[in-house]
Protein backbone atom coordinates (compact mmCIF):
# COMPACT_ATOMS: atom_id res chain seq x y z
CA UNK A 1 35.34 62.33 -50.35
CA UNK A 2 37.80 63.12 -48.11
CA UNK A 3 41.32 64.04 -49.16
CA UNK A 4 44.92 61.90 -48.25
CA UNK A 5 47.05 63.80 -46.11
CA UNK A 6 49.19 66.34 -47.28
CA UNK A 7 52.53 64.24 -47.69
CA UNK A 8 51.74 64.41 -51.11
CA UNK A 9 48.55 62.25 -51.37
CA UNK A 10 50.54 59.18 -52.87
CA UNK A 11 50.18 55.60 -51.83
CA UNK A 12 52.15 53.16 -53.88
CA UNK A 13 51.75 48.94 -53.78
CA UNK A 14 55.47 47.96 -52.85
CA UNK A 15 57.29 45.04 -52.73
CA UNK A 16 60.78 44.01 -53.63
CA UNK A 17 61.24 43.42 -57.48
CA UNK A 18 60.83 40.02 -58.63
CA UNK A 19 62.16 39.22 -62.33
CA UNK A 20 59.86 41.36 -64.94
CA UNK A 21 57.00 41.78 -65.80
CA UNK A 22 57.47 44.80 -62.77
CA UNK A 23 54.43 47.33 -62.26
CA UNK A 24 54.59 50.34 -60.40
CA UNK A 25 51.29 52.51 -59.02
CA UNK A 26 51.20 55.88 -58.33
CA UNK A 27 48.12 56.98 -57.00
CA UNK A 28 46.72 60.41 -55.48
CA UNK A 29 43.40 62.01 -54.34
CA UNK A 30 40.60 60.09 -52.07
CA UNK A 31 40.35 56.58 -50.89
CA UNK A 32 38.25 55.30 -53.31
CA UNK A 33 41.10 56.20 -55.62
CA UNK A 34 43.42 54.24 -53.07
CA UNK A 35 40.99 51.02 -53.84
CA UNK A 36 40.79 51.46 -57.15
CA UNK A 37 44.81 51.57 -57.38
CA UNK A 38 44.66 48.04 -55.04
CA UNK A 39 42.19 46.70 -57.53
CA UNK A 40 44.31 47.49 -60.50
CA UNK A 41 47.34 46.11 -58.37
CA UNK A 42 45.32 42.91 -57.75
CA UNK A 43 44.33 42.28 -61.53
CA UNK A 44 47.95 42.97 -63.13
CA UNK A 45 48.94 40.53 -60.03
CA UNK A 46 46.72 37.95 -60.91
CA UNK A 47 48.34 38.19 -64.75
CA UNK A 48 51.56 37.18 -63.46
CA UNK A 49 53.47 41.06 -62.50
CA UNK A 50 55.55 42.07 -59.76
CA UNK A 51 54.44 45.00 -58.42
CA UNK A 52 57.92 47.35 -57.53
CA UNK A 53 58.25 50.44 -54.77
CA UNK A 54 60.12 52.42 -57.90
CA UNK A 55 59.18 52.88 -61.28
CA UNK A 56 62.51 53.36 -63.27
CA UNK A 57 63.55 49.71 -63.82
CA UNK A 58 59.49 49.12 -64.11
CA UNK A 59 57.58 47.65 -67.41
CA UNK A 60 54.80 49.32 -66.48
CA UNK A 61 53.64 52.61 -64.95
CA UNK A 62 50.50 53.42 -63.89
CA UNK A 63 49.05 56.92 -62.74
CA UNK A 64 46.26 56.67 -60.88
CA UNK A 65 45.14 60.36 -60.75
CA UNK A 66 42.91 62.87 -58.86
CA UNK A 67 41.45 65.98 -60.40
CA UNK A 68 39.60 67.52 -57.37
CA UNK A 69 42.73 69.67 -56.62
CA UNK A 70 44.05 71.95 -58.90
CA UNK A 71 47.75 71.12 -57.40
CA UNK A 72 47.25 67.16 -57.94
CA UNK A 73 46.46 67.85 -61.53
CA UNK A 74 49.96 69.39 -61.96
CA UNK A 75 51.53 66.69 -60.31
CA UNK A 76 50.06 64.04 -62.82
CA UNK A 77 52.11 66.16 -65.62
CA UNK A 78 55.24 66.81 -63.50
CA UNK A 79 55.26 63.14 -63.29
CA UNK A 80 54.58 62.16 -67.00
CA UNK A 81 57.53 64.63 -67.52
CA UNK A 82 59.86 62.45 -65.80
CA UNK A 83 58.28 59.20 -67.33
CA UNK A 84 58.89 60.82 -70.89
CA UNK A 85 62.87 60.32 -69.76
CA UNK A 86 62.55 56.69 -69.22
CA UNK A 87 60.78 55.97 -71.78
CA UNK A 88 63.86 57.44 -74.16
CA UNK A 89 66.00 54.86 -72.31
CA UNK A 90 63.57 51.82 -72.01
CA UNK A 91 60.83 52.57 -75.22
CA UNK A 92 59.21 49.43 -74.10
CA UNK A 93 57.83 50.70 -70.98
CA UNK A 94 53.91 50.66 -70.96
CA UNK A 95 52.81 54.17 -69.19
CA UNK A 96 49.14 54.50 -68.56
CA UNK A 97 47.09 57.34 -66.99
CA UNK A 98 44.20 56.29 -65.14
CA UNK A 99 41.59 58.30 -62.59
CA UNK A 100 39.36 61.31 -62.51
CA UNK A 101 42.24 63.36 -64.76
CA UNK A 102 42.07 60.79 -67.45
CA UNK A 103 38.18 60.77 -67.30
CA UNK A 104 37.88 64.29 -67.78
CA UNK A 105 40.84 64.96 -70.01
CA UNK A 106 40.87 61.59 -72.13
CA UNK A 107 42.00 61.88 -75.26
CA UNK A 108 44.13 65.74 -74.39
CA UNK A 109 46.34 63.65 -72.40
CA UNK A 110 47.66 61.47 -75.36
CA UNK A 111 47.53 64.60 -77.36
CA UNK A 112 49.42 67.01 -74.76
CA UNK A 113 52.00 63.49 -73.47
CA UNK A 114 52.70 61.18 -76.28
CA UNK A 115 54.66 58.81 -74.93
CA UNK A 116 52.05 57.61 -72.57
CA UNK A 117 50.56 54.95 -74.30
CA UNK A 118 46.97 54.90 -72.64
CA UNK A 119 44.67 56.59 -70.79
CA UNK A 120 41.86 54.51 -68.58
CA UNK A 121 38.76 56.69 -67.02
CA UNK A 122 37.31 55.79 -63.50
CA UNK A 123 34.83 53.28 -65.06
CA UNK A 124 37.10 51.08 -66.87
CA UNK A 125 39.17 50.13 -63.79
CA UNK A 126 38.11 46.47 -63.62
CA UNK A 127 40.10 46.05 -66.94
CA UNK A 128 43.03 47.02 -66.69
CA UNK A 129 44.80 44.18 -66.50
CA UNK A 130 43.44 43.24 -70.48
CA UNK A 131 44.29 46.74 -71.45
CA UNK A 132 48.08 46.53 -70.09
CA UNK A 133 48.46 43.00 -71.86
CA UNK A 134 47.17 44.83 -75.09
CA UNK A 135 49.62 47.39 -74.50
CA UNK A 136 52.11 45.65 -74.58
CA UNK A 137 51.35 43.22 -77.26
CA UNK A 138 49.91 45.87 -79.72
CA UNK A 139 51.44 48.98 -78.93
CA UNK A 140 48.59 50.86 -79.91
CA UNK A 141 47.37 53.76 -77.85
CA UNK A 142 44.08 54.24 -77.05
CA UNK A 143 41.68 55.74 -74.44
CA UNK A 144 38.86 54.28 -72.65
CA UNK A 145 36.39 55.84 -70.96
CA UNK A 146 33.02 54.82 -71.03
CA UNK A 147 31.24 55.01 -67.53
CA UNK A 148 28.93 51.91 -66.82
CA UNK A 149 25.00 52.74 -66.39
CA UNK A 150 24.70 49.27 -64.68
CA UNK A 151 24.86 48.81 -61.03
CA UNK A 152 28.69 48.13 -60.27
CA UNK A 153 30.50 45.03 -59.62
CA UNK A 154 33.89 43.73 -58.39
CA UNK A 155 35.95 40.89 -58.66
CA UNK A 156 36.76 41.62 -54.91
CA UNK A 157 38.94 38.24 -54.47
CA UNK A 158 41.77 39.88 -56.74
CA UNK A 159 42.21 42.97 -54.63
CA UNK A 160 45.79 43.83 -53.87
CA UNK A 161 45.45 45.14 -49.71
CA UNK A 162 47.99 47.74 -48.39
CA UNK A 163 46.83 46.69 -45.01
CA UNK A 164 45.95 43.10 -43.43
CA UNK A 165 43.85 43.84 -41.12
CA UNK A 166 41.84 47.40 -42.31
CA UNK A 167 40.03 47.46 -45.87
CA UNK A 168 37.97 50.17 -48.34
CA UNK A 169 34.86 48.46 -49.54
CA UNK A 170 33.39 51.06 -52.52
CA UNK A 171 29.05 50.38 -52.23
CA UNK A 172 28.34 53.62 -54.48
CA UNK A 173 29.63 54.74 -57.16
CA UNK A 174 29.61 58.61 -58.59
CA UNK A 175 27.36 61.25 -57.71
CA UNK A 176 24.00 63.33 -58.55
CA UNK A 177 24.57 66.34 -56.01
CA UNK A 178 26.04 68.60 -59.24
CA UNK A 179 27.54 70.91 -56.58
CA UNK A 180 29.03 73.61 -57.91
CA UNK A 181 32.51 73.40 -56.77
CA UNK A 182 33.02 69.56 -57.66
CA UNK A 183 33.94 67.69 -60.62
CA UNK A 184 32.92 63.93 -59.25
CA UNK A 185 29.74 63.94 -61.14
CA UNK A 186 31.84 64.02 -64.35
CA UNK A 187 34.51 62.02 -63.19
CA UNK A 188 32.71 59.33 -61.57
CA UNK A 189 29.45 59.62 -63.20
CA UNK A 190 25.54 59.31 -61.68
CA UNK A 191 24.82 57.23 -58.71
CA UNK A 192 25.38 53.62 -59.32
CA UNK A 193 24.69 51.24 -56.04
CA UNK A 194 26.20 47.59 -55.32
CA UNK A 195 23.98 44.94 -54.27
CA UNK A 196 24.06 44.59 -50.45
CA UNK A 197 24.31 40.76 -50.85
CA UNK A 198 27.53 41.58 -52.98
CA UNK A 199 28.90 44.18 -50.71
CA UNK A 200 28.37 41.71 -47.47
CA UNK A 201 30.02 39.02 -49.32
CA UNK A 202 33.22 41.04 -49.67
CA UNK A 203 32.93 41.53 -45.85
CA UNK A 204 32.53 38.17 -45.11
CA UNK A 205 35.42 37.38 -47.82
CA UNK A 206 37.63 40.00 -45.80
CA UNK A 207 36.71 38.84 -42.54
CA UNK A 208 37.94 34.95 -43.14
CA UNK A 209 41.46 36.86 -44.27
CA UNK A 210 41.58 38.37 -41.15
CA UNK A 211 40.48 42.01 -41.69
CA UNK A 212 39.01 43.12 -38.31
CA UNK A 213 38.20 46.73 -39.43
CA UNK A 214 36.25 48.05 -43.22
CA UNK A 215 35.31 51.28 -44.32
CA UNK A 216 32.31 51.54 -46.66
CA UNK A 217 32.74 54.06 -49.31
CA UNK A 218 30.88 56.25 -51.82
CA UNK A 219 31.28 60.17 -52.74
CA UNK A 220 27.71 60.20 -51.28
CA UNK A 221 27.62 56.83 -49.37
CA UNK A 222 24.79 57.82 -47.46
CA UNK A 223 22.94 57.99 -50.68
CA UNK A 224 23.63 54.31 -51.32
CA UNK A 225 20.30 52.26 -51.99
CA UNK A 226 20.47 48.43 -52.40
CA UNK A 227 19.32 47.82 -56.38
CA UNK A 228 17.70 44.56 -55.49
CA UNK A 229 16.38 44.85 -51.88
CA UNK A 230 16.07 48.64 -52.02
CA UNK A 231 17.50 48.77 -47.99
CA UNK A 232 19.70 52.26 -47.16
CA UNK A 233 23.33 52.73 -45.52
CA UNK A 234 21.60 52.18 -42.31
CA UNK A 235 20.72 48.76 -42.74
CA UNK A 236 23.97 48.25 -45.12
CA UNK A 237 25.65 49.09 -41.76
CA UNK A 238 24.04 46.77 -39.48
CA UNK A 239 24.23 43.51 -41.79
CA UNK A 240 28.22 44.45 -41.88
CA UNK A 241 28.48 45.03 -38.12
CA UNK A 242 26.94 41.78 -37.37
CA UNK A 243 29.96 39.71 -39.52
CA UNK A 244 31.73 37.39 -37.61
CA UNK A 245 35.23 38.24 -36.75
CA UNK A 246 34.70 42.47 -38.05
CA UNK A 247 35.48 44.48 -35.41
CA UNK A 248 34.22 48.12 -36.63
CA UNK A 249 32.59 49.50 -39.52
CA UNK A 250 33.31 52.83 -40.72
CA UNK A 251 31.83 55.04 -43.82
CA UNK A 252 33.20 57.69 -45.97
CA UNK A 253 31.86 60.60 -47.19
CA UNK A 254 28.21 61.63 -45.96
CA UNK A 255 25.68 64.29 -47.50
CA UNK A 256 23.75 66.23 -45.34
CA UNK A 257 20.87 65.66 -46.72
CA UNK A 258 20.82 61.80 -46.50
CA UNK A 259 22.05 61.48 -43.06
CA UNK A 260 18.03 59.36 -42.09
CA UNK A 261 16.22 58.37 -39.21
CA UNK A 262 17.48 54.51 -40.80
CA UNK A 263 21.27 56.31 -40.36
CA UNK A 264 20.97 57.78 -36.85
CA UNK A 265 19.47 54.62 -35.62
CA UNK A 266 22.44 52.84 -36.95
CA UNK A 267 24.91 54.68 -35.69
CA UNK A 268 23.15 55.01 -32.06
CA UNK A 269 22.92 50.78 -32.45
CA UNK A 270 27.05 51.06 -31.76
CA UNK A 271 28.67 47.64 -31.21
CA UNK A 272 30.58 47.19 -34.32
CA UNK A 273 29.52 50.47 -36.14
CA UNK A 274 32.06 53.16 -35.03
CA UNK A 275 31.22 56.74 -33.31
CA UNK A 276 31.84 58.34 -36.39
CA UNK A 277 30.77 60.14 -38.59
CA UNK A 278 32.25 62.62 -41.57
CA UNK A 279 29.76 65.10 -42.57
CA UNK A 280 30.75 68.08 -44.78
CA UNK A 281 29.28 71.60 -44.05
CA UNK A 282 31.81 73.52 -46.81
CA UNK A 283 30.84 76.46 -45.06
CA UNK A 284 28.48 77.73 -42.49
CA UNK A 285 26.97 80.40 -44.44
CA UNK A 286 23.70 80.21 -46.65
CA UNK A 287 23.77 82.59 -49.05
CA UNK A 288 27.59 80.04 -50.27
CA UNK A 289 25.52 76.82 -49.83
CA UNK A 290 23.36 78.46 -51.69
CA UNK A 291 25.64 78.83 -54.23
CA UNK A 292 27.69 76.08 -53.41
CA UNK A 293 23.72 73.83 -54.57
CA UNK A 294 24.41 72.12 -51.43
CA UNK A 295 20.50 71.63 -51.03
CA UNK A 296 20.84 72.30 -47.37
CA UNK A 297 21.11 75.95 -44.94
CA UNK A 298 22.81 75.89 -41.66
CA UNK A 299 20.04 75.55 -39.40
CA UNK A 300 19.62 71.89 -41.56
CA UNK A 301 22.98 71.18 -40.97
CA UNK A 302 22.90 71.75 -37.35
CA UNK A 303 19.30 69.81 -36.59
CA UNK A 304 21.59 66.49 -38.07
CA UNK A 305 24.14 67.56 -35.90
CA UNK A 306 22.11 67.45 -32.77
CA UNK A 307 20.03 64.41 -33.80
CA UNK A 308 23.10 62.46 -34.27
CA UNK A 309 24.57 63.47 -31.25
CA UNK A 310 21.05 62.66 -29.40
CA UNK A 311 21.17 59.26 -30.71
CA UNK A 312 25.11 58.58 -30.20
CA UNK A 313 26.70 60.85 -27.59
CA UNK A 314 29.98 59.64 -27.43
CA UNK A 315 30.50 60.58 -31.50
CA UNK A 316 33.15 62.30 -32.98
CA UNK A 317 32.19 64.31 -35.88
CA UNK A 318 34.27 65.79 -38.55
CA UNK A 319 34.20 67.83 -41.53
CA UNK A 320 35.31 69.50 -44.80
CA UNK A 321 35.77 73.30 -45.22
CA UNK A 322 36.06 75.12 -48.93
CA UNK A 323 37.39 78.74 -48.27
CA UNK A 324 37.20 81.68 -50.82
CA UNK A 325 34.64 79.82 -52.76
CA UNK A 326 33.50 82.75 -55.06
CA UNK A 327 31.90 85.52 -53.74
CA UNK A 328 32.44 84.55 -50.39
CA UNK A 329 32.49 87.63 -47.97
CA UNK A 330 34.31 88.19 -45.04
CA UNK A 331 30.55 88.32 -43.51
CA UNK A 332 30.20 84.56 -45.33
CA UNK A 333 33.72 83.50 -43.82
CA UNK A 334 32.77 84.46 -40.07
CA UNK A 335 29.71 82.28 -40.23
CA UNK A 336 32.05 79.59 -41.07
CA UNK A 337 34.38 80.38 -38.04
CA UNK A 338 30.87 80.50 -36.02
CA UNK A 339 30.02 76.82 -37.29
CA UNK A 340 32.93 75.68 -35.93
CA UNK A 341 32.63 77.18 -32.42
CA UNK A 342 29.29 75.84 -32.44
CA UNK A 343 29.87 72.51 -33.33
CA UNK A 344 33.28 71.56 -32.09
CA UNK A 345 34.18 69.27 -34.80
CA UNK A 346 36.79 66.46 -33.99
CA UNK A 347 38.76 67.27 -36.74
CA UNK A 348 38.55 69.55 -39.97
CA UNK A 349 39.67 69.05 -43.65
CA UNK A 350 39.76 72.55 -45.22
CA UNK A 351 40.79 73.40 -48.53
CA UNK A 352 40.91 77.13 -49.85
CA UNK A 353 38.69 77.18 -53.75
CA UNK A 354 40.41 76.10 -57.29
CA UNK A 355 37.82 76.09 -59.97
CA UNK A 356 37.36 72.85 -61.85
CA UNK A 357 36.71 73.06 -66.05
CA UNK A 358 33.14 71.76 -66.73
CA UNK A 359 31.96 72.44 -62.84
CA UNK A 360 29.56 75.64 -62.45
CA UNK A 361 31.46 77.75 -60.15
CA UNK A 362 34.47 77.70 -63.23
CA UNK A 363 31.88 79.57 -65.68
CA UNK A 364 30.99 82.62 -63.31
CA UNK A 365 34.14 84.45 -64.37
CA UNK A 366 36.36 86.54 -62.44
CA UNK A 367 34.13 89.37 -60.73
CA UNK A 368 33.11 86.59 -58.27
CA UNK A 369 36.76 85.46 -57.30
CA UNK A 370 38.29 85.72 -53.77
CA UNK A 371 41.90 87.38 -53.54
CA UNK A 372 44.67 84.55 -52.96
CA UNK A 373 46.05 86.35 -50.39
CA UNK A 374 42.63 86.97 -48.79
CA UNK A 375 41.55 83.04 -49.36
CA UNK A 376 44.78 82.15 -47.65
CA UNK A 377 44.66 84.11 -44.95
CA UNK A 378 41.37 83.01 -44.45
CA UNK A 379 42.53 79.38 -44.46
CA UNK A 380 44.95 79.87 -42.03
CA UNK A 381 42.68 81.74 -39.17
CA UNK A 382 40.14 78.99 -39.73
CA UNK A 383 42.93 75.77 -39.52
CA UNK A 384 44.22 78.05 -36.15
CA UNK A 385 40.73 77.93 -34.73
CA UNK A 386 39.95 74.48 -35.25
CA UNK A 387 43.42 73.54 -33.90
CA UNK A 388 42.34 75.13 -30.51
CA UNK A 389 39.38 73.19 -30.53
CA UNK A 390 40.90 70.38 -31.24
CA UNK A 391 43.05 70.53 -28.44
CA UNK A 392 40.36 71.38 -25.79
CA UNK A 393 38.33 68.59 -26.68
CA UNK A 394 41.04 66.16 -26.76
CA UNK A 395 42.15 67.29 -23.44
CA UNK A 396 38.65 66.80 -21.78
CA UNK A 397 39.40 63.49 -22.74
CA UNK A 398 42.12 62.85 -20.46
CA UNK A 399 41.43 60.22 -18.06
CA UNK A 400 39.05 57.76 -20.37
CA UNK A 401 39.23 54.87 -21.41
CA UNK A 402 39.26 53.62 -25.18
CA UNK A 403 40.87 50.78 -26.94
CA UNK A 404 43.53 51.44 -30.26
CA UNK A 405 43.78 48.95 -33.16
CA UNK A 406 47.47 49.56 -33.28
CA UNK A 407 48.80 50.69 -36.73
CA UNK A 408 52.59 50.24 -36.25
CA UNK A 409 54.84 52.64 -34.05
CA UNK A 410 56.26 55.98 -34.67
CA UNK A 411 59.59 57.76 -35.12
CA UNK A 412 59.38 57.88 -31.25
CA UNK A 413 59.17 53.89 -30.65
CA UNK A 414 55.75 54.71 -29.71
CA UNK A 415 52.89 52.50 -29.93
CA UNK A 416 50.35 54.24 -32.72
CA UNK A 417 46.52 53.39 -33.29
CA UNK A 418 43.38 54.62 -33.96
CA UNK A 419 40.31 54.72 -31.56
CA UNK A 420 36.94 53.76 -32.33
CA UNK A 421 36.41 57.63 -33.22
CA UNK A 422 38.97 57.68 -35.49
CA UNK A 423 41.28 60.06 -33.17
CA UNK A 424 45.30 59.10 -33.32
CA UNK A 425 47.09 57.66 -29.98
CA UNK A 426 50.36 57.49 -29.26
CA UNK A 427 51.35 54.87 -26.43
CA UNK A 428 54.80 54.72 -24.92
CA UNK A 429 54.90 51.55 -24.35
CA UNK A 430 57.38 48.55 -24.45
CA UNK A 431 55.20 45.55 -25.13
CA UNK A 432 55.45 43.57 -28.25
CA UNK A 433 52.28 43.91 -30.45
CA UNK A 434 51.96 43.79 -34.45
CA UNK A 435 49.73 46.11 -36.35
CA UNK A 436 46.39 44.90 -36.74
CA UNK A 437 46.06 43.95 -32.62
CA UNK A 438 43.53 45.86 -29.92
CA UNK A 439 45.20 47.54 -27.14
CA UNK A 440 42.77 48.97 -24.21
CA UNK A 441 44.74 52.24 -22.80
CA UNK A 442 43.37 55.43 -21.17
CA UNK A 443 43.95 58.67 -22.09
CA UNK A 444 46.99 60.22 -20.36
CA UNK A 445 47.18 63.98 -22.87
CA UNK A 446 45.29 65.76 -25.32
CA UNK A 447 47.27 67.46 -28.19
CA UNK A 448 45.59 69.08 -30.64
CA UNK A 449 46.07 66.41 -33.42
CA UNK A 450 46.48 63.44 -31.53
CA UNK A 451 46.46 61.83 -27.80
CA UNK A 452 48.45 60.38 -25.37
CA UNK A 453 48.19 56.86 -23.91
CA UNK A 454 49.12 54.30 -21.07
CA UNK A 455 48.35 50.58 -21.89
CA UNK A 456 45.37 50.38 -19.58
């Protein structure tokens, strides 16, 4: 699953504070940790809290954490630093660590931080709002953090939005890839599925409040299979597409290896379902997917490539890059580079290696590890050659049309959207639209992280 950007990762539920109970979120790492924070939101909501943009003057704090970088983990500990000082001055605030740090660490974190008063692992989400009202009735501290073997389900009404108009819907829950780099699989748990009837109603539910846009999620979505019916992401896709009132369907994060015929044929159906598709290669060299158990060699990679491409021309693909992954040569590292000549990704997420306790790559000790300085400069030339791809392919854009589903404007007083292919525009314009609305333009500039736009 794809990263937030690097502005810190954080997405808070705001609003001005209302007389207590307040709550304040704090949530890093993917989007399905963005939904879970809007589901929490939604249930402590629903019990009668104010949710606040600050959490000093708060009752209760939540951390809703990430443990797939090494440098979020450090900020969930910075931050329950600077809780331990409010809690001197207000020892009734409720602190609570939730997320993939408080499913792997559990009971450590009440150990190591004992003024938080729980901690709440990734499969225990849908009570939180019981387990604050204990809190703070009881004031007994406690962890939880069983993971459900049952396939999942959501009391989707109660769902807190940052947006009005774009929504996360989670289908699949945790993973069974064991790659050796990731800790999902023991934060999330195996592969649990939603039924498609449940997953459609939530669409349907999200349509009649006016959500044009919804992103199907999963840390393998394209893994999903329907419990009941036994139909793929492919079909998943269609039903969605075809709901009243949605506008486009998106889906986050693919496997290579489950990217099917059912897939490409959705994706090459367009209408609804968006030119897009986010398909990590990690690197482009096979003896490190080898290692990385990514259960797939480059010449797999790009056949999907090209059959996706045959199917849906117009596609923008994009993808995550791990650099200095252990034992990694500089051999390894140009294959990588090669990859992305070859492909001409839309965009590119790349991170450089932090081993994970409990993941694989952590246990092979230090003779396999990549020098910092090498890793980073490594980074830095691959970033710098994706950038100039980036910027030739948005230029050769120049000239087309496309339509934005504006987002707001920027510091500029520019008009700022998002095309079906998930690339950024930026429209000088003066005309009076909210966020949420469609705006045809064409293509005026290609930068290398965003375009240019005239209303069209």
């Amino acid at each position: 699953m794809s990263q937030l950007p690097a502005d810190g990762g954080r997405k808070v539920q705001s609003m001005d504070c209302d007389p207590a109970p307040l709550f304040h979120i704090e949530t890093w790492g993917c989007q399905m940790n963005v939904l879970d924070g809007q589901r929490m939101a939604g249930q402590l909501e629903s019990r009668g809290y104010h949710p606040a943009a600050q959490a000093q003057a708060c009752d209760v704090v939540l951390l809703n954490t990430c443990a797939v970088r090494e440098k979020a983990e450090a900020k969930v500990y910075s931050a329950l630093g600077v809780l331990a000082r409010r809690k001197q001055e207000n020892p009734r605030m409720v602190i609570g660590v939730t997320g993939c740090v408080a499913q792997v660490s559990g009971e450590g974190i009440l150990e190591r931080a004992p003024w938080v008063d729980f901690v709440v692992g990734t499969g225990q989400v849908e009570r939180i709002g019981e387990l604050v009202d204990a809190a703070r009735k009881e004031r007994q501290r406690a962890a939880y953090l069983a993971l459900p073997q049952d396939s999942p389900t959501y009391p989707f009404e109660q769902v807190s939005r940052d947006s009005a108009f774009q929504a996360y819907i989670t289908i699949i829950e945790g993973c069974d890839q064991f790659c050796t780099f990731c800790i999902v699989p023991f934060t999330r748990g195996r592969e649990r599925s939603r039924a498609s009837g449940e997953v459609l109603a939530e669409v349907e539910h999200l349509s009649r409040q006016g959500f044009t846009e919804v992103t199907l999620l999963g840390q393998t979505v394209n893994a999903y299979r329907d419990p009941e019916e036994g139909i793929g992401l492919g079909s998943l896709l269609r039903r969605a597409a075809g709901v009243p009132g949605i506008r486009r369907v998106r889906f986050l994060t693919s496997h290579p290896s489950f990217v099917d015929p059912e897939l490409i044929e959705a994706l090459a159906q367009g209408g609804a379902i968006a030119p897009y598709l986010h398909l990590p290669a990690q690197s482009g060299s096979d003896r490190v997917l080898y290692r990385m158990k990514r259960r797939y060699d480059r010449g797999r990679y790009l056949d999907v490539i090209e059959s996706v491409r045959r199917a849906r021309p117009d596609i923008a693909v994009s993808s995550d890059f791990i650099v200095g992954f252990p034992g990694e040569t500089e051999e390894d590292f140009s294959q990588s580079l090669e990859l992305l000549r070859e492909v001409r990704f839309a965009s590119v997420f790349a991170f450089r290696y932090s081993p994970r306790p409990g993941t694989a790559a952590a246990r092979w000790g230090s003779e396999a590890e990549v020098d910092e300085e090498v890793a980073a400069d490594r980074l830095a030339r691959l970033l710098a050659l994706q950038e100039q791809i980036q910027a030739e392919i948005n230029e050769g854009l120049v000239g087309l049309p496309m339509e934005i589903l504006v987002e707001g404007r920027n510091r500029r007083g520019q008009i700022t959207g998002r095309t079906p292919c998930n690339r950024v525009v930026h429209v000088r314009s003066s005309l009076e639209l909210s966020p949420g609305a469609y705006l045809p333009v064409r293509i005026t500039k290609g930068l290398p992280n965003s375009l240019l736009a005239e209303p069209a």
